[in-house]
C-alpha atoms as a PDB file:
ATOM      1  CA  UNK A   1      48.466  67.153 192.276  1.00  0.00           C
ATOM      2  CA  UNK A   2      46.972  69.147 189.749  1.00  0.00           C
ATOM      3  CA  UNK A   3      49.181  72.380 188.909  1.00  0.00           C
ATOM      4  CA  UNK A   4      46.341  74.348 188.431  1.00  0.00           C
ATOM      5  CA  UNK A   5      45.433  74.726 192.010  1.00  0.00           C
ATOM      6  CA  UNK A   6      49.050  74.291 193.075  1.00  0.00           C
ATOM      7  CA  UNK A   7      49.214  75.695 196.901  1.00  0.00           C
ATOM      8  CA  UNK A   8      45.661  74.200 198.151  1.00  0.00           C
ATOM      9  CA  UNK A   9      46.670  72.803 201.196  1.00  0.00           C
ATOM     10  CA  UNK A  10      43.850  70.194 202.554  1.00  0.00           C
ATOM     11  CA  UNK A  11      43.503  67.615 205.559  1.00  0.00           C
ATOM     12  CA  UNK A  12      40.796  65.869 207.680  1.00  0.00           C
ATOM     13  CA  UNK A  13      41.920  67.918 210.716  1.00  0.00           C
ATOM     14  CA  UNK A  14      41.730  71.283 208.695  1.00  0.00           C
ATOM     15  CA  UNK A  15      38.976  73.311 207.088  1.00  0.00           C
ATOM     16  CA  UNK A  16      39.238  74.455 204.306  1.00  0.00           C
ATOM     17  CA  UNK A  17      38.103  78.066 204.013  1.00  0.00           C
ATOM     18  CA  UNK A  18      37.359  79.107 200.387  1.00  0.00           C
ATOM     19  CA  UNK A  19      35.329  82.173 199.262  1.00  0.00           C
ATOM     20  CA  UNK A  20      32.106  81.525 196.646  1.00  0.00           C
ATOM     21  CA  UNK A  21      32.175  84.996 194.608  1.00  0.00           C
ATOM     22  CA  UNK A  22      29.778  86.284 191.881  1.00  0.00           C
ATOM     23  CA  UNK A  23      26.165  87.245 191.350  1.00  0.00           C
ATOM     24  CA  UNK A  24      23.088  85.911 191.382  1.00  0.00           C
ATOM     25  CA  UNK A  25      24.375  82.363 190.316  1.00  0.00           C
ATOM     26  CA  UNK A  26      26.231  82.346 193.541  1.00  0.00           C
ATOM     27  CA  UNK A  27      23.951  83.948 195.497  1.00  0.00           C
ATOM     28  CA  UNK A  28      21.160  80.979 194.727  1.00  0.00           C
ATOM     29  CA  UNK A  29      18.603  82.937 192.592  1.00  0.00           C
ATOM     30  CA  UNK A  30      16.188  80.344 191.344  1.00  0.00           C
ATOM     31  CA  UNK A  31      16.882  77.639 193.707  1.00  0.00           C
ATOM     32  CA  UNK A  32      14.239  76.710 196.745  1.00  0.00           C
ATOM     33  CA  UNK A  33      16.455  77.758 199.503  1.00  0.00           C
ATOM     34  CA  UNK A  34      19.555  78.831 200.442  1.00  0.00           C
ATOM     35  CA  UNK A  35      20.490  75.437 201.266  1.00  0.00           C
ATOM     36  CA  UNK A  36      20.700  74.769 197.757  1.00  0.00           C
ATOM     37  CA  UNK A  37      22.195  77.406 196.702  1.00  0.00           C
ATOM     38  CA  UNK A  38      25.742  75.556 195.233  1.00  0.00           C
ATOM     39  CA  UNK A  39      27.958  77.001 197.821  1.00  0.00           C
ATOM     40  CA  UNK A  40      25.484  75.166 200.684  1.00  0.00           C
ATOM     41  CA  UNK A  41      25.768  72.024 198.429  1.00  0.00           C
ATOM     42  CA  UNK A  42      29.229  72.291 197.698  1.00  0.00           C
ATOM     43  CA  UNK A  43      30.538  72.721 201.070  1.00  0.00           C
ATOM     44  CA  UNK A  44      28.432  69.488 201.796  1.00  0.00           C
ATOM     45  CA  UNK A  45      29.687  67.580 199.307  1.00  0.00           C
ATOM     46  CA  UNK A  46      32.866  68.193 200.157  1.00  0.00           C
ATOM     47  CA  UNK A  47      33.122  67.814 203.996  1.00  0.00           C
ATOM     48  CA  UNK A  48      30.695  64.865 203.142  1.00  0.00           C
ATOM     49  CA  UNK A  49      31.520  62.589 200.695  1.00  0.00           C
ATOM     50  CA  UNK A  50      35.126  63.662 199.881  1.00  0.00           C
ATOM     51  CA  UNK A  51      36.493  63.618 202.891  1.00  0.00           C
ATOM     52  CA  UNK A  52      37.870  67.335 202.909  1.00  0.00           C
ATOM     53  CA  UNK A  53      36.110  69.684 205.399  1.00  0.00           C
ATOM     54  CA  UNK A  54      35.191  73.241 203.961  1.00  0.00           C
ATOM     55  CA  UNK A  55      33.683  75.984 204.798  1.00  0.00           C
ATOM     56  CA  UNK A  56      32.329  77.864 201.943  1.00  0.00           C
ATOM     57  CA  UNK A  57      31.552  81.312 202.431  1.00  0.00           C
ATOM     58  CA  UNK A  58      28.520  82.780 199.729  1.00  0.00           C
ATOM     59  CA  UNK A  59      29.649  86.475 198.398  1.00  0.00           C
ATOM     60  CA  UNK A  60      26.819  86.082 195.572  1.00  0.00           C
ATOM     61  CA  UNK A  61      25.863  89.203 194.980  1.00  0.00           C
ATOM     62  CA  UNK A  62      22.491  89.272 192.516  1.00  0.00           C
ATOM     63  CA  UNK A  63      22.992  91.356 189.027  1.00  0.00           C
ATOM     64  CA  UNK A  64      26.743  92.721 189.854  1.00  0.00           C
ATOM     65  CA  UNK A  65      29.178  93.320 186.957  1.00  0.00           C
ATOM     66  CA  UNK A  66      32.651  91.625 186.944  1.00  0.00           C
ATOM     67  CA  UNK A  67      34.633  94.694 187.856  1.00  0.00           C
ATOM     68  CA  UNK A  68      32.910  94.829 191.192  1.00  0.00           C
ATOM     69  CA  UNK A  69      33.260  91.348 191.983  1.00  0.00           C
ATOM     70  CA  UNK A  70      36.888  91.592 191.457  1.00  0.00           C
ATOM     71  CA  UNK A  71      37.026  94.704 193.753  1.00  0.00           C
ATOM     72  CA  UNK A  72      35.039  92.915 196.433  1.00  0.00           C
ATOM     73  CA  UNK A  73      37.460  89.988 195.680  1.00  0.00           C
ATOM     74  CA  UNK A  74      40.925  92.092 196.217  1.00  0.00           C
ATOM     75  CA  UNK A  75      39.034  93.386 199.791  1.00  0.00           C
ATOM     76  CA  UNK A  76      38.979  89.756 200.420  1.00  0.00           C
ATOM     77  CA  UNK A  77      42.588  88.578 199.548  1.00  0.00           C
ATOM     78  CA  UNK A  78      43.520  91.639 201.672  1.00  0.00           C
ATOM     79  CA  UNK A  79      41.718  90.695 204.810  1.00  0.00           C
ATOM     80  CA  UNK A  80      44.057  87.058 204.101  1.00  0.00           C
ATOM     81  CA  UNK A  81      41.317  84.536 205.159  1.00  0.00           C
ATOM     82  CA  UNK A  82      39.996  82.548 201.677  1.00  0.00           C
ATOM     83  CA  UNK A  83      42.651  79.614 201.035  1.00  0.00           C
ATOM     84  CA  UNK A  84      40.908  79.004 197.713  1.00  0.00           C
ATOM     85  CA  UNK A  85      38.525  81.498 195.600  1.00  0.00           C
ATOM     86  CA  UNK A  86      35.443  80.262 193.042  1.00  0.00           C
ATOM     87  CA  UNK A  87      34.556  83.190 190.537  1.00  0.00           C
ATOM     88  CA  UNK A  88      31.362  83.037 188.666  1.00  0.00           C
ATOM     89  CA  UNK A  89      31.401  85.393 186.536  1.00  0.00           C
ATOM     90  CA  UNK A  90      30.338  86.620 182.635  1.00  0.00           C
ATOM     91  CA  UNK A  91      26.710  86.445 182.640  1.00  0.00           C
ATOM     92  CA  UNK A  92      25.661  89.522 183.414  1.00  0.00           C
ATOM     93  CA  UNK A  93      28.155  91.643 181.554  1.00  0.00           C
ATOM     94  CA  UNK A  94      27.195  89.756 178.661  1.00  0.00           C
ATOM     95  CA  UNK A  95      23.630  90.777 178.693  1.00  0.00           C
ATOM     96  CA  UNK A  96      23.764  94.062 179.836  1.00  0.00           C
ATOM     97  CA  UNK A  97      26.402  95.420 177.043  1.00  0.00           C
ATOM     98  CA  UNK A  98      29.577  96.038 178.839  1.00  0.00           C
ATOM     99  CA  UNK A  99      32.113  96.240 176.600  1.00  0.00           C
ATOM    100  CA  UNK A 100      34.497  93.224 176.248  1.00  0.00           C
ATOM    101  CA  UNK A 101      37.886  94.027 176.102  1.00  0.00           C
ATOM    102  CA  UNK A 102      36.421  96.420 180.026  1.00  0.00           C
ATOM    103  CA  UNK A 103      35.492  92.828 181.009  1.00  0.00           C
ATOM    104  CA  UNK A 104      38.444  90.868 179.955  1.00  0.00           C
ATOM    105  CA  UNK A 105      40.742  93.341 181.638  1.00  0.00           C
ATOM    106  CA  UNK A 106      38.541  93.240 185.117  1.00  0.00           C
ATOM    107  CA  UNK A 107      38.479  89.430 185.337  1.00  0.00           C
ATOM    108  CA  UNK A 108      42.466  89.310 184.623  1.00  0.00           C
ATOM    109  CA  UNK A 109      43.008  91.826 187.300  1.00  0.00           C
ATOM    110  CA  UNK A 110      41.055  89.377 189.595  1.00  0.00           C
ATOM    111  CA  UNK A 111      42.899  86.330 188.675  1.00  0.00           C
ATOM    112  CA  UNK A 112      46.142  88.410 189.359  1.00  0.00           C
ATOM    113  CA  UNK A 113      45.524  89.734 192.588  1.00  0.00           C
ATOM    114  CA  UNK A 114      44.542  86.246 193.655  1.00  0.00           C
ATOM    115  CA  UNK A 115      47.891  84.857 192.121  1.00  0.00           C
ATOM    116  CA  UNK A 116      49.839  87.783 193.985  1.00  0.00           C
ATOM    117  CA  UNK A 117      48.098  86.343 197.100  1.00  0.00           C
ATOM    118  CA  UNK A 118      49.374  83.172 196.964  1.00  0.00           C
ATOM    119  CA  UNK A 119      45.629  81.920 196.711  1.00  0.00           C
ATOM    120  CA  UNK A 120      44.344  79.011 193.861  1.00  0.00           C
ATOM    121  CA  UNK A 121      41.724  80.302 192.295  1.00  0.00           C
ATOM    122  CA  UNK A 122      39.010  79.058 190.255  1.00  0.00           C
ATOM    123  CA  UNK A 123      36.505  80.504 187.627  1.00  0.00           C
ATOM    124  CA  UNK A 124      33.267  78.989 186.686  1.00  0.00           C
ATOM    125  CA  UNK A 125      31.820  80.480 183.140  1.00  0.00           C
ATOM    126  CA  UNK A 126      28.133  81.870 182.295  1.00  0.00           C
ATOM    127  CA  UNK A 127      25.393  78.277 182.130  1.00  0.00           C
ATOM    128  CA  UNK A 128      23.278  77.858 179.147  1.00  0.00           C
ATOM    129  CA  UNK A 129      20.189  79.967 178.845  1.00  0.00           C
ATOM    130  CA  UNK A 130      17.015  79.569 177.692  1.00  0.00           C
ATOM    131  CA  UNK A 131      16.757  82.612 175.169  1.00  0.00           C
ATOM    132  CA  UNK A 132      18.787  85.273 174.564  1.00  0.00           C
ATOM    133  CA  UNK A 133      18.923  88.575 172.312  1.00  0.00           C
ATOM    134  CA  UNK A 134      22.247  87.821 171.394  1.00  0.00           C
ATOM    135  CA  UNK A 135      23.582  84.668 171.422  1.00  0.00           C
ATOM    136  CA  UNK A 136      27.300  85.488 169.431  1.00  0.00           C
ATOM    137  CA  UNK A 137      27.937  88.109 172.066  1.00  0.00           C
ATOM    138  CA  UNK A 138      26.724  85.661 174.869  1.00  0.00           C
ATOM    139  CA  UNK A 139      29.499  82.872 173.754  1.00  0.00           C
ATOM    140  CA  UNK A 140      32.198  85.487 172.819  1.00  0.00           C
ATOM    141  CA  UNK A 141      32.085  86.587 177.084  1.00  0.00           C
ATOM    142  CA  UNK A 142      32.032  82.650 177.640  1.00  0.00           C
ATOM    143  CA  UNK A 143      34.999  81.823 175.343  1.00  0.00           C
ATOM    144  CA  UNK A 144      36.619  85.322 177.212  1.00  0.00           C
ATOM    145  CA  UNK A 145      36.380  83.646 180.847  1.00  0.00           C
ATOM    146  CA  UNK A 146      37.662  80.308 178.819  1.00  0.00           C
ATOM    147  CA  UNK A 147      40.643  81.674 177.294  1.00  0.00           C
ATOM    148  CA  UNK A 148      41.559  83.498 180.192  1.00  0.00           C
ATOM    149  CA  UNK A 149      41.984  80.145 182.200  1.00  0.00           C
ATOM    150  CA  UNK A 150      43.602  78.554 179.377  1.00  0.00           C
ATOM    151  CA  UNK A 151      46.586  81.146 178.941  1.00  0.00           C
ATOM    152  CA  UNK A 152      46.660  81.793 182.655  1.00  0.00           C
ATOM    153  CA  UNK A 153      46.599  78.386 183.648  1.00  0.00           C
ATOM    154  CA  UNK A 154      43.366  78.871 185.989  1.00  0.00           C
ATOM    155  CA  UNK A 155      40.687  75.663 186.408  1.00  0.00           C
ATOM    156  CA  UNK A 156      37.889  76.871 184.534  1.00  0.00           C
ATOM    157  CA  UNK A 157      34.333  74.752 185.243  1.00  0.00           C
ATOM    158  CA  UNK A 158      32.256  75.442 181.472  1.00  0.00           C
ATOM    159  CA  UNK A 159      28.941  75.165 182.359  1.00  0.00           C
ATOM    160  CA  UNK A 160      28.577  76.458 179.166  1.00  0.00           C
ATOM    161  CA  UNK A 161      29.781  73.916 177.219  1.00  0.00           C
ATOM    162  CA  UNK A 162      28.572  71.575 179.646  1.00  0.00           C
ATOM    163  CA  UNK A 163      25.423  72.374 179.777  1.00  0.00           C
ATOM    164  CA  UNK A 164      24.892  72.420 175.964  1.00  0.00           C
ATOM    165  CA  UNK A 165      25.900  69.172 175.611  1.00  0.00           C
ATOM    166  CA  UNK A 166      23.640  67.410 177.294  1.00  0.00           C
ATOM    167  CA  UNK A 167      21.074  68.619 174.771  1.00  0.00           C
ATOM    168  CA  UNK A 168      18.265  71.680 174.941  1.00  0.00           C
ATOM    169  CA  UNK A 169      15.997  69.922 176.409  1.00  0.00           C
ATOM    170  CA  UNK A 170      18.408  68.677 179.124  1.00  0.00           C
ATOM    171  CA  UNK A 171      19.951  71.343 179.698  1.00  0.00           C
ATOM    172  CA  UNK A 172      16.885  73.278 180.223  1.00  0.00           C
ATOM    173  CA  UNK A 173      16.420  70.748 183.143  1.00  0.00           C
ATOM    174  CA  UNK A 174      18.732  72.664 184.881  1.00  0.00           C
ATOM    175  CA  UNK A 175      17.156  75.946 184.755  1.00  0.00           C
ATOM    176  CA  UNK A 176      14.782  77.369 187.007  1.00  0.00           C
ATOM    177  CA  UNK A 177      11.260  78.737 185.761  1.00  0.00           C
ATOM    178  CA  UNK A 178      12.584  81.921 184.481  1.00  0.00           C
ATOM    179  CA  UNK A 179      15.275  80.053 182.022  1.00  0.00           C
ATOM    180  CA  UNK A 180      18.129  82.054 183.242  1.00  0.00           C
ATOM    181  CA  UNK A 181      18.890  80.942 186.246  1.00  0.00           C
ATOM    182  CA  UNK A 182      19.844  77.297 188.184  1.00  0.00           C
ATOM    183  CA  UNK A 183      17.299  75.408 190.089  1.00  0.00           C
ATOM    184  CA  UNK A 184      18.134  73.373 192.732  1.00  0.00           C
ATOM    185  CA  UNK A 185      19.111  70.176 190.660  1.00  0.00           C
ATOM    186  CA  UNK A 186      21.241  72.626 188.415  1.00  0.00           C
ATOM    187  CA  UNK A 187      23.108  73.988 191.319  1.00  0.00           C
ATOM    188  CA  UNK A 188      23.630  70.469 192.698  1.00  0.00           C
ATOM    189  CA  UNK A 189      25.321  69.341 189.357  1.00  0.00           C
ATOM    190  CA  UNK A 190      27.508  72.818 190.072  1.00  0.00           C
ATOM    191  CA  UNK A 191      28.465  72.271 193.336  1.00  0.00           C
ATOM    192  CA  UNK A 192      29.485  68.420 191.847  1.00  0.00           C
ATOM    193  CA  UNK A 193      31.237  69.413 189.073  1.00  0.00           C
ATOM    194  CA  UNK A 194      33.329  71.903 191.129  1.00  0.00           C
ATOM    195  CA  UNK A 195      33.754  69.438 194.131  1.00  0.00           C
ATOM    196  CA  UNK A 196      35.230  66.983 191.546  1.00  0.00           C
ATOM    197  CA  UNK A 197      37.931  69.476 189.971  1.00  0.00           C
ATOM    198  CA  UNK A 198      38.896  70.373 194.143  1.00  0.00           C
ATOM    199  CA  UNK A 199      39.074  67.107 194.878  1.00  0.00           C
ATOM    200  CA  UNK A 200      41.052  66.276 191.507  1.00  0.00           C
ATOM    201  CA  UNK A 201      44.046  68.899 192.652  1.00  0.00           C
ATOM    202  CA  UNK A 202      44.035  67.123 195.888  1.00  0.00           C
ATOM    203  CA  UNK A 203      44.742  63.675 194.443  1.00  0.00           C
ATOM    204  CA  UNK A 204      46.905  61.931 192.886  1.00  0.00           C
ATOM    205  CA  UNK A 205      45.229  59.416 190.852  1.00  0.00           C
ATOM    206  CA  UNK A 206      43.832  60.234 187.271  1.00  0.00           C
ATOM    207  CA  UNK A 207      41.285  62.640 187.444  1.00  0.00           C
ATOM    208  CA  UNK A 208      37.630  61.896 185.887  1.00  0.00           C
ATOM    209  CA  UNK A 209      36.593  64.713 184.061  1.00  0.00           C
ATOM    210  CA  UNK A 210      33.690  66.675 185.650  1.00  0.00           C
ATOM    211  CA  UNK A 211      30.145  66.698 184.261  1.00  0.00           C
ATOM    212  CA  UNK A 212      26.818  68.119 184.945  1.00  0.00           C
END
């Protein structure tokens, strides 16, 4: 079992309960429905194909910063129901100018609250865009979320560097019609690549590494 997600207990005669935070990449802007929002299709996958039933519960909220998401995410480990928590987050700091070292500190806080809970928690980085103003200050809050999982030992899903290398031009498959956010086929490659590092810490064969 992977130790990154030590404590996630799972079973065919359980559910799972985990809690989908973020903005609007959470919430499903851009894709067709809220069915395919990834949370929908992750939950799905999940209870589907891997044989672990889940509810996943969408807290997307569209265009919020990272230091509320992490004080909607402490309400949550308080109330004691999420056995597992996914955190998008980075995007929208990045392109709105909050400063870094403000966002650093906010997502730590997050990921230590959750470790204080005794609850695994995940973080899924900013996707690749279309255009952007700044594109050094986009991949310095990406690298951020990345080193933060790295030195605190939390699963961190890059769809980042995922994204980019597939290619532009595959990449921008993913995206919706406004370039920024995930359509449905890029939120299904989400929900996939997260499914696959779940069902990694709840195996103990070789894990396949996850791609979108």
């Amino acid at each position: 079992m992977s130790a990154k997600l030590a404590g996630l207990r799972v079973g065919a005669d359980r559910i799972l309960d985990i809690l989908a935070i973020g903005s609007s990449s959470t919430e499903g802007v851009g894709a067709s429905s809220p069915a395919h929002a990834y949370p929908a299709m992750l939950a799905d996958e999940l209870s589907h194909d891997d044989g672990i039933p889940a509810n996943v519960r969408n807290a997307g909220v569209g265009g919020e910063l990272a230091v509320k998401t992490a004080q909607r995410l402490k309400a949550a480990l308080k109330a004691g129901w999420p056995e597992l928590v996914i955190w998008q987050v980075g995007t929208n700091d990045a392109l709105v100018g909050v400063d870094e070292a403000l966002f650093r500190a906010a997502v730590e806080s997050g990921v230590t609250a959750a470790r204080a809970a005794g609850v695994p928690l995940m973080l899924i980085d900013p996707q690749f865009v279309a255009r952007i103003p700044d594109s050094a200050r986009y991949e310095r809050f990406v690298a951020i979320v990345d080193e933060i999982g790295a030195r605190l030992k939390v699963p961190v899903v890059s769809r980042y560097a995922m994204m980019k290398q597939r290619g532009s031009r595959a990449a921008l498959a993913l995206l919706s019609g406004d370039g920024l956010h995930m359509n449905d086929l890029g939120y299904r490659c989400l929900a996939h690549a997260v499914a696959e590092e779940i069902e990694s810490a709840t195996s103990a064969g070789p894990r396949v590494g996850a791609k979108l």
